[in-house]
C-alpha atoms as a PDB file:
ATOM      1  CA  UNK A   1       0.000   0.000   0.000  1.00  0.00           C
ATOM      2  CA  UNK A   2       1.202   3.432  -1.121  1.00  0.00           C
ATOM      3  CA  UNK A   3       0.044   6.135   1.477  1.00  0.00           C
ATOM      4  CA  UNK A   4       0.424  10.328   0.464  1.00  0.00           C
ATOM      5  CA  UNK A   5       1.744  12.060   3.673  1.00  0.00           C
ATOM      6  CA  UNK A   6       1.862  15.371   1.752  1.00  0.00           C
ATOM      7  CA  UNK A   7       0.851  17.543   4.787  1.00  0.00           C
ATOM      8  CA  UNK A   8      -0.888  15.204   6.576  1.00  0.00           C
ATOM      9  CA  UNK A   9      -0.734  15.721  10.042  1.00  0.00           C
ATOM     10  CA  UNK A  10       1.801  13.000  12.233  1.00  0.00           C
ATOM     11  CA  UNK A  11      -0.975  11.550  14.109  1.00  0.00           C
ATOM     12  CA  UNK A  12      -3.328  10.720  11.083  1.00  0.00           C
ATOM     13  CA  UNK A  13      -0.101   9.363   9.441  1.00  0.00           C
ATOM     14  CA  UNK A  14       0.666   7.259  12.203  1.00  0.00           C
ATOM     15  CA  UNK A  15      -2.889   5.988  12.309  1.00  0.00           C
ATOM     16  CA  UNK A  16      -3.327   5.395   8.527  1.00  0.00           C
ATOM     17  CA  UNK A  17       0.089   3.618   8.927  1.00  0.00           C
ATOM     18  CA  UNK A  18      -0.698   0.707  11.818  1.00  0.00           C
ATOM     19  CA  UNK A  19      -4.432   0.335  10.449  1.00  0.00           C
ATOM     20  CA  UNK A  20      -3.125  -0.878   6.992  1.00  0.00           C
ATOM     21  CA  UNK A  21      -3.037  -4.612   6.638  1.00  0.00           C
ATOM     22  CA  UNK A  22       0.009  -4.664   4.595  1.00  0.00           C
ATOM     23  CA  UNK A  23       3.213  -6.258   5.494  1.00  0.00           C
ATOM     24  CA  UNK A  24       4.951  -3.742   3.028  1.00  0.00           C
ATOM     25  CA  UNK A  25       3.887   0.034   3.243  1.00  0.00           C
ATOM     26  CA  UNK A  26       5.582   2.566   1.355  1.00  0.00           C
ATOM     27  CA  UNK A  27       4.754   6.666   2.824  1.00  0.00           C
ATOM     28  CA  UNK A  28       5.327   9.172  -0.275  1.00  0.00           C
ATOM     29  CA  UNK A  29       5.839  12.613   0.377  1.00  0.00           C
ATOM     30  CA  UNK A  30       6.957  12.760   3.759  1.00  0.00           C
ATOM     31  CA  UNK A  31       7.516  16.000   5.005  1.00  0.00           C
ATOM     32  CA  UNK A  32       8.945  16.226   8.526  1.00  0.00           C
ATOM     33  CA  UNK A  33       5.930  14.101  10.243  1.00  0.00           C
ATOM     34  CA  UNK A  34       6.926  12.554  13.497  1.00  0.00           C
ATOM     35  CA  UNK A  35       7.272   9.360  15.366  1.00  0.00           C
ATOM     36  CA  UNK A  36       6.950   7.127  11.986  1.00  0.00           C
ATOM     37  CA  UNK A  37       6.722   3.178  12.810  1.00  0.00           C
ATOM     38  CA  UNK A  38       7.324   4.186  16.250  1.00  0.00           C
ATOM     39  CA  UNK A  39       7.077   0.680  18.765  1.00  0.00           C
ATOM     40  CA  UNK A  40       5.679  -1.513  15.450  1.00  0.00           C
ATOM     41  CA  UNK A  41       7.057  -4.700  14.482  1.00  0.00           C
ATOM     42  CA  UNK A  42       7.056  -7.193  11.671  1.00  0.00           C
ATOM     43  CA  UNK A  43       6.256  -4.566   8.582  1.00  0.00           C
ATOM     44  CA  UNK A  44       8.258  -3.058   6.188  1.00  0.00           C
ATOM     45  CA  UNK A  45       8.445   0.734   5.980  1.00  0.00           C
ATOM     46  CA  UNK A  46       9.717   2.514   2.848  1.00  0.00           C
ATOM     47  CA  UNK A  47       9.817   6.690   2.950  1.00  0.00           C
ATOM     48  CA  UNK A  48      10.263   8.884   0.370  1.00  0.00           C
ATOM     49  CA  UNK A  49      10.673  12.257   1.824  1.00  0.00           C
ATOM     50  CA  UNK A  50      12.005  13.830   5.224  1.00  0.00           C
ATOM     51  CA  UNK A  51      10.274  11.977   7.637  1.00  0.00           C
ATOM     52  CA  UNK A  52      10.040  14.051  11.131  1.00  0.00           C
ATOM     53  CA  UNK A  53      11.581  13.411  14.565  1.00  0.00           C
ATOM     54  CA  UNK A  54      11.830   9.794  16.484  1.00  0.00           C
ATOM     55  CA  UNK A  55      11.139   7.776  13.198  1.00  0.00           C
ATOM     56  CA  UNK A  56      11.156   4.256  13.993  1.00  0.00           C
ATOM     57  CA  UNK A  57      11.661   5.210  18.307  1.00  0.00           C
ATOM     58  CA  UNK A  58      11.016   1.799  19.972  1.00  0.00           C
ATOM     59  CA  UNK A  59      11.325  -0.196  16.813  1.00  0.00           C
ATOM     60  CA  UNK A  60      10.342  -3.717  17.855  1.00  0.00           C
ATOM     61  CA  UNK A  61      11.181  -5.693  14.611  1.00  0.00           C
ATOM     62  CA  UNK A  62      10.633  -3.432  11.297  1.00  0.00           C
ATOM     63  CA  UNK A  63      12.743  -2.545   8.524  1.00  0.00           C
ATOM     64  CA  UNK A  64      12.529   1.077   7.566  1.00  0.00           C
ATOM     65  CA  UNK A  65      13.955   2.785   5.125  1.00  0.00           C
ATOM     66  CA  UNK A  66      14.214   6.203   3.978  1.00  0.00           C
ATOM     67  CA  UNK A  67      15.116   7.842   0.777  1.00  0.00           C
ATOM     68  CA  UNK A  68      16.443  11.066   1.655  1.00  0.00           C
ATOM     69  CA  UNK A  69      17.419  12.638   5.002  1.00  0.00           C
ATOM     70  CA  UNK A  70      16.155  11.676   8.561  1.00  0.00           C
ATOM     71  CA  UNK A  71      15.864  14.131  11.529  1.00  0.00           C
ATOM     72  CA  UNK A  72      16.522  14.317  14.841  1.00  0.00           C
ATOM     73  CA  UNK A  73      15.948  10.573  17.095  1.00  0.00           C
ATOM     74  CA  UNK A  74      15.638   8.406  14.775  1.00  0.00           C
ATOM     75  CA  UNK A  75      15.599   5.074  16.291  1.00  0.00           C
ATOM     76  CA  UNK A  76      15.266   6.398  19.801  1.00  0.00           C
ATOM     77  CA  UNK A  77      15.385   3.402  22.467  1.00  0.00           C
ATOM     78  CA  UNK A  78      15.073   1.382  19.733  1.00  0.00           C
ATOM     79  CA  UNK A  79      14.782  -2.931  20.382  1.00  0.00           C
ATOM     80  CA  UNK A  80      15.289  -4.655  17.459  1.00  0.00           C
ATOM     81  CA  UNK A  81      15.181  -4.429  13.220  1.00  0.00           C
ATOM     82  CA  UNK A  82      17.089  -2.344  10.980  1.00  0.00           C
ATOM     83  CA  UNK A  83      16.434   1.376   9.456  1.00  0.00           C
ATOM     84  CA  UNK A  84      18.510   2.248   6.699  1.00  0.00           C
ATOM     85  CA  UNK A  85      18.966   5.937   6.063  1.00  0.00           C
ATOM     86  CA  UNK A  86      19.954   7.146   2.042  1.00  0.00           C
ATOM     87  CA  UNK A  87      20.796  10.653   2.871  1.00  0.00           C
ATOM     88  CA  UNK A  88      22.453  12.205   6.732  1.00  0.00           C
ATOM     89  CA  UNK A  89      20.391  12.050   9.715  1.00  0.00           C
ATOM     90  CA  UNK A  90      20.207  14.600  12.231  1.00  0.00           C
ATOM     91  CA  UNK A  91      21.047  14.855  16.021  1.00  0.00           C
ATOM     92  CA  UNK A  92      20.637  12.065  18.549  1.00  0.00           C
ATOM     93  CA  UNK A  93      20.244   9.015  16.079  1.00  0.00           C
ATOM     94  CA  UNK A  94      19.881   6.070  18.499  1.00  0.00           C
ATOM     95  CA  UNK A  95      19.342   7.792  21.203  1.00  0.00           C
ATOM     96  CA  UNK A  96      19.286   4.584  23.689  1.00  0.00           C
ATOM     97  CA  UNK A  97      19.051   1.884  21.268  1.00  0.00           C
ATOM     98  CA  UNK A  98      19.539  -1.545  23.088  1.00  0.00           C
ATOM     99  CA  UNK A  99      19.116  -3.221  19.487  1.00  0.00           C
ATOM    100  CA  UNK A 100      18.935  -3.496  15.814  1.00  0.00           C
ATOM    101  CA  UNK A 101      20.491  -1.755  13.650  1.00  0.00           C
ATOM    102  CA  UNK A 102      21.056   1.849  12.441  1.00  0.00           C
ATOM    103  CA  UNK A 103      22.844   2.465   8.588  1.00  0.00           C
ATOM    104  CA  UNK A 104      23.115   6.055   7.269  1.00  0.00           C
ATOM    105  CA  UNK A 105      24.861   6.343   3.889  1.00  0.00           C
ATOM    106  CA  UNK A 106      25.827  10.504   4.644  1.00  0.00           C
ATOM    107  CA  UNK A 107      26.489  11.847   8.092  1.00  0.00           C
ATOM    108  CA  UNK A 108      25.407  12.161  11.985  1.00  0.00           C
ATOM    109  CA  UNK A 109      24.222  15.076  14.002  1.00  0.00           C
ATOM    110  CA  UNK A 110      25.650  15.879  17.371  1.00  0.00           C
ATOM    111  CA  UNK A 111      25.238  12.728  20.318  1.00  0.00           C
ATOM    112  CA  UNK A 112      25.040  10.260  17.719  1.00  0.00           C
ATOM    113  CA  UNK A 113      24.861   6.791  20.021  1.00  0.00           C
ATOM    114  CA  UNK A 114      23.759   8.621  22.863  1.00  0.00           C
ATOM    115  CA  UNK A 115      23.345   6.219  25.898  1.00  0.00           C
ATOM    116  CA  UNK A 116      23.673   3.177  23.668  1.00  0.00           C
ATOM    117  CA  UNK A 117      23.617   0.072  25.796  1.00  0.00           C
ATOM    118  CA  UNK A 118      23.783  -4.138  25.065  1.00  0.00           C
ATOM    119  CA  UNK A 119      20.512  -5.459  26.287  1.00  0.00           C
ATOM    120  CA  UNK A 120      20.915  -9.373  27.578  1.00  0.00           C
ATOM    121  CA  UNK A 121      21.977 -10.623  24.233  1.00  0.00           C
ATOM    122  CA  UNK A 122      21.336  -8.195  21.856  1.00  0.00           C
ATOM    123  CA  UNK A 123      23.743  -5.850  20.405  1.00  0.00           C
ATOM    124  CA  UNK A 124      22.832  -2.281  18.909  1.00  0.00           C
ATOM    125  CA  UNK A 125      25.019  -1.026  16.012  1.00  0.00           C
ATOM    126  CA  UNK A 126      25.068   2.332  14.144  1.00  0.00           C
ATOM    127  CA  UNK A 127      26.964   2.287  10.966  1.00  0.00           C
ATOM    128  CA  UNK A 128      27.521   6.248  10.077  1.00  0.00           C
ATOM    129  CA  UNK A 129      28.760   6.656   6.335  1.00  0.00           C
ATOM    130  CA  UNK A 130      29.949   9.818   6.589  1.00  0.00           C
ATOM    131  CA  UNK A 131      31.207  12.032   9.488  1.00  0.00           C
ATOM    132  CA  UNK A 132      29.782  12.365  13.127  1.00  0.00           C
ATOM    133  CA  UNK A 133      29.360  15.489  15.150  1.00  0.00           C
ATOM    134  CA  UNK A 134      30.048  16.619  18.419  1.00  0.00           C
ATOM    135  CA  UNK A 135      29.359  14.241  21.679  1.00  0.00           C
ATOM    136  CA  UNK A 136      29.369  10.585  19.387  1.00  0.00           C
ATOM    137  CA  UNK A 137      29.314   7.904  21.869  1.00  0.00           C
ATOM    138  CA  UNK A 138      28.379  10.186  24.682  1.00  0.00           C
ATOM    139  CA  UNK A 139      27.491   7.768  27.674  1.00  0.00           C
ATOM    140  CA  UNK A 140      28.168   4.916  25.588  1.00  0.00           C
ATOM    141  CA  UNK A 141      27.069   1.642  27.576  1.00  0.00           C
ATOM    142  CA  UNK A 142      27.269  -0.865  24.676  1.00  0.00           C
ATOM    143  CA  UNK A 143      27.302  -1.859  21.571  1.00  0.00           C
ATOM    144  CA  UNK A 144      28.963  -0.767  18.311  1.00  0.00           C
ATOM    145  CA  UNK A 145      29.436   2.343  16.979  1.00  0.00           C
ATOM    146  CA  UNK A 146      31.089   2.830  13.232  1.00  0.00           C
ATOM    147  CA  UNK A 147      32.048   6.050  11.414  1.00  0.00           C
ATOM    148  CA  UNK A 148      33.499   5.005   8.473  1.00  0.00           C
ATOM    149  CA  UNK A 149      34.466   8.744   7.328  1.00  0.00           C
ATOM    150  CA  UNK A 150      33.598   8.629   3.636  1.00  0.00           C
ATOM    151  CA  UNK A 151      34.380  12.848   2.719  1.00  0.00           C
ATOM    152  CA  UNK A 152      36.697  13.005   5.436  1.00  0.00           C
ATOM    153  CA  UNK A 153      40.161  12.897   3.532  1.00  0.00           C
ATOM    154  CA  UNK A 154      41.546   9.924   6.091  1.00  0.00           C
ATOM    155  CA  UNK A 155      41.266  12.884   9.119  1.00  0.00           C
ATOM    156  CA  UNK A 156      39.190  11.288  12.056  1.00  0.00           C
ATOM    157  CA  UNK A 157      35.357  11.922  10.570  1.00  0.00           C
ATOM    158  CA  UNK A 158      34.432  13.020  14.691  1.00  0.00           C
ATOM    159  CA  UNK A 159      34.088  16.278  16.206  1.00  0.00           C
ATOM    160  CA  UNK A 160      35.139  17.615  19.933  1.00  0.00           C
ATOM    161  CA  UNK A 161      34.071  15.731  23.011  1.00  0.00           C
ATOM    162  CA  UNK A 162      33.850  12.138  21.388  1.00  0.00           C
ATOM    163  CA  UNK A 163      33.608   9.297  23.494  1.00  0.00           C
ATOM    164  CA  UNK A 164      32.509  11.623  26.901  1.00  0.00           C
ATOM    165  CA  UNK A 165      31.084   9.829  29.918  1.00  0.00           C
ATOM    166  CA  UNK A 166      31.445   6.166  27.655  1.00  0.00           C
ATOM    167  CA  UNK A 167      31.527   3.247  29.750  1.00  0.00           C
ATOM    168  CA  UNK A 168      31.069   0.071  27.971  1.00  0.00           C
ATOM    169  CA  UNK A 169      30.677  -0.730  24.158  1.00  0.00           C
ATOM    170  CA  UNK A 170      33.315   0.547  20.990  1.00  0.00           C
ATOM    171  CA  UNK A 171      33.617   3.470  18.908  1.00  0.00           C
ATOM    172  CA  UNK A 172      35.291   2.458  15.489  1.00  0.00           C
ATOM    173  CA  UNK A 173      36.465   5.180  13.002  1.00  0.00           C
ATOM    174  CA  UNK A 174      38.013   4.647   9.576  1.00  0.00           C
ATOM    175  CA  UNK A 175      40.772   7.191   9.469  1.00  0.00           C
ATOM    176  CA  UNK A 176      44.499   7.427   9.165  1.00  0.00           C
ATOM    177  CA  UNK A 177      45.944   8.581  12.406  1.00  0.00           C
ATOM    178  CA  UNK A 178      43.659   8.647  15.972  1.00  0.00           C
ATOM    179  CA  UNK A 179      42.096  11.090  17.287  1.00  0.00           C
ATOM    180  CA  UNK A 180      43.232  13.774  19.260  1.00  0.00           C
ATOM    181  CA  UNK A 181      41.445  15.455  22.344  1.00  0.00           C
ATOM    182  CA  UNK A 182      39.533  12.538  23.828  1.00  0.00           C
ATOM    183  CA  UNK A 183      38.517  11.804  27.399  1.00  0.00           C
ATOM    184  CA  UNK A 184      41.308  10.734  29.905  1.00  0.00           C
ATOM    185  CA  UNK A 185      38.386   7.997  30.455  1.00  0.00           C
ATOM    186  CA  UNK A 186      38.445   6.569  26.840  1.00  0.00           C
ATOM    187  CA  UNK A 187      41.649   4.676  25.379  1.00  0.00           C
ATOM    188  CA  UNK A 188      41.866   4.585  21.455  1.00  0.00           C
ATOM    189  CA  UNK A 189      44.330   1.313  19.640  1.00  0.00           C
ATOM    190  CA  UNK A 190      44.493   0.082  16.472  1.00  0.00           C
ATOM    191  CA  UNK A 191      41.902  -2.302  14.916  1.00  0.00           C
ATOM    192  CA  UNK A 192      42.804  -5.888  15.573  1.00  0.00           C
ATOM    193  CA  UNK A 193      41.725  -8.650  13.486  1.00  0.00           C
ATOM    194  CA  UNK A 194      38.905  -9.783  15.815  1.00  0.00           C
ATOM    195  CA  UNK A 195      37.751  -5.882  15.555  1.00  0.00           C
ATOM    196  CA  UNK A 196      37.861  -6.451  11.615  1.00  0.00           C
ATOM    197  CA  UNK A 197      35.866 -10.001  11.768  1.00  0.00           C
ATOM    198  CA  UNK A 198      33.276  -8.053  14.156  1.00  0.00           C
ATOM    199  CA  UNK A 199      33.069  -4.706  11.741  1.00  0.00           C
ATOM    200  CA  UNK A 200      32.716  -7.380   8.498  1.00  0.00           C
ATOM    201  CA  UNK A 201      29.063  -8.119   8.793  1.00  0.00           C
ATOM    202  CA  UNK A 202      28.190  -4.742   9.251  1.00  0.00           C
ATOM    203  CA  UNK A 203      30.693  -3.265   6.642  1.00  0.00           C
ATOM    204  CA  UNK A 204      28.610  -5.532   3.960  1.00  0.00           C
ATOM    205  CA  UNK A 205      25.491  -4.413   5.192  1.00  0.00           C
ATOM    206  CA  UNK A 206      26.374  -0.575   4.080  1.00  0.00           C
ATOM    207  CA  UNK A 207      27.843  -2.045   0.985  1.00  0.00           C
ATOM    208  CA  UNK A 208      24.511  -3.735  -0.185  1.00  0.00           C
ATOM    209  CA  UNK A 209      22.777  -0.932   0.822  1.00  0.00           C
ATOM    210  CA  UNK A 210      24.801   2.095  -0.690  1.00  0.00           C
ATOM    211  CA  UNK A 211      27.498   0.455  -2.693  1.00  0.00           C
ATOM    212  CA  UNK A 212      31.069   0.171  -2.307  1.00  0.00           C
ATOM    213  CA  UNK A 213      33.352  -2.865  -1.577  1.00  0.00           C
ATOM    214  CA  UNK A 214      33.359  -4.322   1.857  1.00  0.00           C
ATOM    215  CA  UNK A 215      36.629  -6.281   1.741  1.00  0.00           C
ATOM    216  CA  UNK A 216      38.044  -3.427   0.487  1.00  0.00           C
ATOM    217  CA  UNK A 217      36.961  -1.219   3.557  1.00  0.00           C
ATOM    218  CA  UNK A 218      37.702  -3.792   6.032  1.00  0.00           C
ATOM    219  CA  UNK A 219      41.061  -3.722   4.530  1.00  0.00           C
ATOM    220  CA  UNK A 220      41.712   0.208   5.269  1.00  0.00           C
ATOM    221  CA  UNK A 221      42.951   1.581   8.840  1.00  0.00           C
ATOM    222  CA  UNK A 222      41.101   2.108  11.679  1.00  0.00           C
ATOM    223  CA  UNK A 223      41.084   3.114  15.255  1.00  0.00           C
ATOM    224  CA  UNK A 224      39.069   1.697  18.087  1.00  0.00           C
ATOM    225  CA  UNK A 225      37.587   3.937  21.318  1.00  0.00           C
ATOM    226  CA  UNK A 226      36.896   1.688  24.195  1.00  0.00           C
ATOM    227  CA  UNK A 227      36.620   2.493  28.036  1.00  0.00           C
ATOM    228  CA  UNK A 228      39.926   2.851  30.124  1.00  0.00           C
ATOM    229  CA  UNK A 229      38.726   1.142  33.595  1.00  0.00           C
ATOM    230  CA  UNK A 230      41.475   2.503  35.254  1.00  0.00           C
ATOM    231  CA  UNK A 231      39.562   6.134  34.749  1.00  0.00           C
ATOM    232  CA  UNK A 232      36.267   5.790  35.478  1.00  0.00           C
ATOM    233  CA  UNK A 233      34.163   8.452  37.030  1.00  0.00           C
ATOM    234  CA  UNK A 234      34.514   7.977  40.742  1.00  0.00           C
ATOM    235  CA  UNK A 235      35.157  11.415  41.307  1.00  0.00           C
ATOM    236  CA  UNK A 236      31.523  12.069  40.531  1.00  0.00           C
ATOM    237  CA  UNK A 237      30.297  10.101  43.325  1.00  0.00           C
ATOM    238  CA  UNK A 238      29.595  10.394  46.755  1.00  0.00           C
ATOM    239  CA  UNK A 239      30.958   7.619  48.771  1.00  0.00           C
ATOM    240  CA  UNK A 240      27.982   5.854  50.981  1.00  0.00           C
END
């Protein structure tokens, strides 16, 4: 079923959108309405357009996908599927995700990965094409976070404060010298070959999606961002 956002207000969207039987919906003209596919499972979700904040927040087993840009949230505490952005995506993208998947062909906003956290045994991962802004990672708790810096000229593809308050999961970047200026509570080492065999699977994911060569990128240099535990953030504590 092919439903015409045009100006449609979010809500009517949303409703036209879980009352169709269809297991494959496709929303044409999207223009900046909110909370698309937000909580639904087992559908397929194609957007043409600029869907609106939170598209896809508490995703519980759709694929989405969206031809042209994203805004801010997408993916917000999302559980499990896959959204799969062909254009940047704005501020906040997986804002505490605990699963699933996250692919955006351009760049990230600022606090891409935001609270991020491994949920029993599922692992969240946002693939960034592009660059990230300011505050990636910030509170990282888990999972897997990959900027693979396409436009970046081999210069890390993150902005200041990358990594701050992270305390569990990995920050990967594709560039050719680590970064500079991160928190005494982050330590940064180049990719091993288990980091490689974990990036793979995602690496072809992006590939299929947006083209390119996956061997080929698993191939080039990266660094990886993990949490030093001998500088954790005791000093912001009380003692009991």
């Amino acid at each position: 079923m092919v439903i015409q956002a045009n100006l449609t207000h979010f809500k009517t969207l949303n409703e036209q959108i879980r009352a169709c039987p269809d297991a494959d919906i496709t929303v044409d003209r999207c223009t900046g309405q909110r909370y698309i596919a937000s909580g639904m499972s087992g559908r397929r979700i194609t957007v043409h357009g600029t869907p609106g904040n939170a598209l896809g927040a508490y995703l519980d087993g759709c694929t989405i996908e969206v031809f042209g840009n994203a805004q801010d949230a997408t993916g917000d505490t999302m559980n499990s599927g896959e959204i799969i952005i062909h254009g940047s995506c704005g501020d906040a993208t997986g804002y505490g995700m605990r699963g699933g998947r996250i692919l955006v062909e351009g760049d990230c906003g600022y606090r891409g990965g935001i609270h991020m956290k491994a949920y029993e045994g599922q692992l969240p991962v946002l693939v960034i094409g592009g660059q990230a802004g300011s505050f990636l990672g910030e509170y990282l708790a888990g999972g897997l976070i990959i900027v693979l810096g396409r436009g970046a000229g081999g210069l890390p593809p993150v902005s200041y404060f990358c990594g701050t308050g992270m305390h569990g999961g990995k920050i990967v970047l594709r560039c050719d010298e680590a970064p500079q200026g991160l928190p005494r509570q982050v330590l940064v080492s180049e990719a091993t070959a288990a980091d490689r065999a974990e990036l793979l699977p995602h690496l072809e994911a992006y590939c299929r999606r947006f083209g390119g060569d996956a061997q080929a990128l698993a191939a080039e240099r990266y660094f990886v961002l993990t949490p030093n535990p001998e500088a954790g953030y005791k000093q912001l504590y009380t003692f009991n």
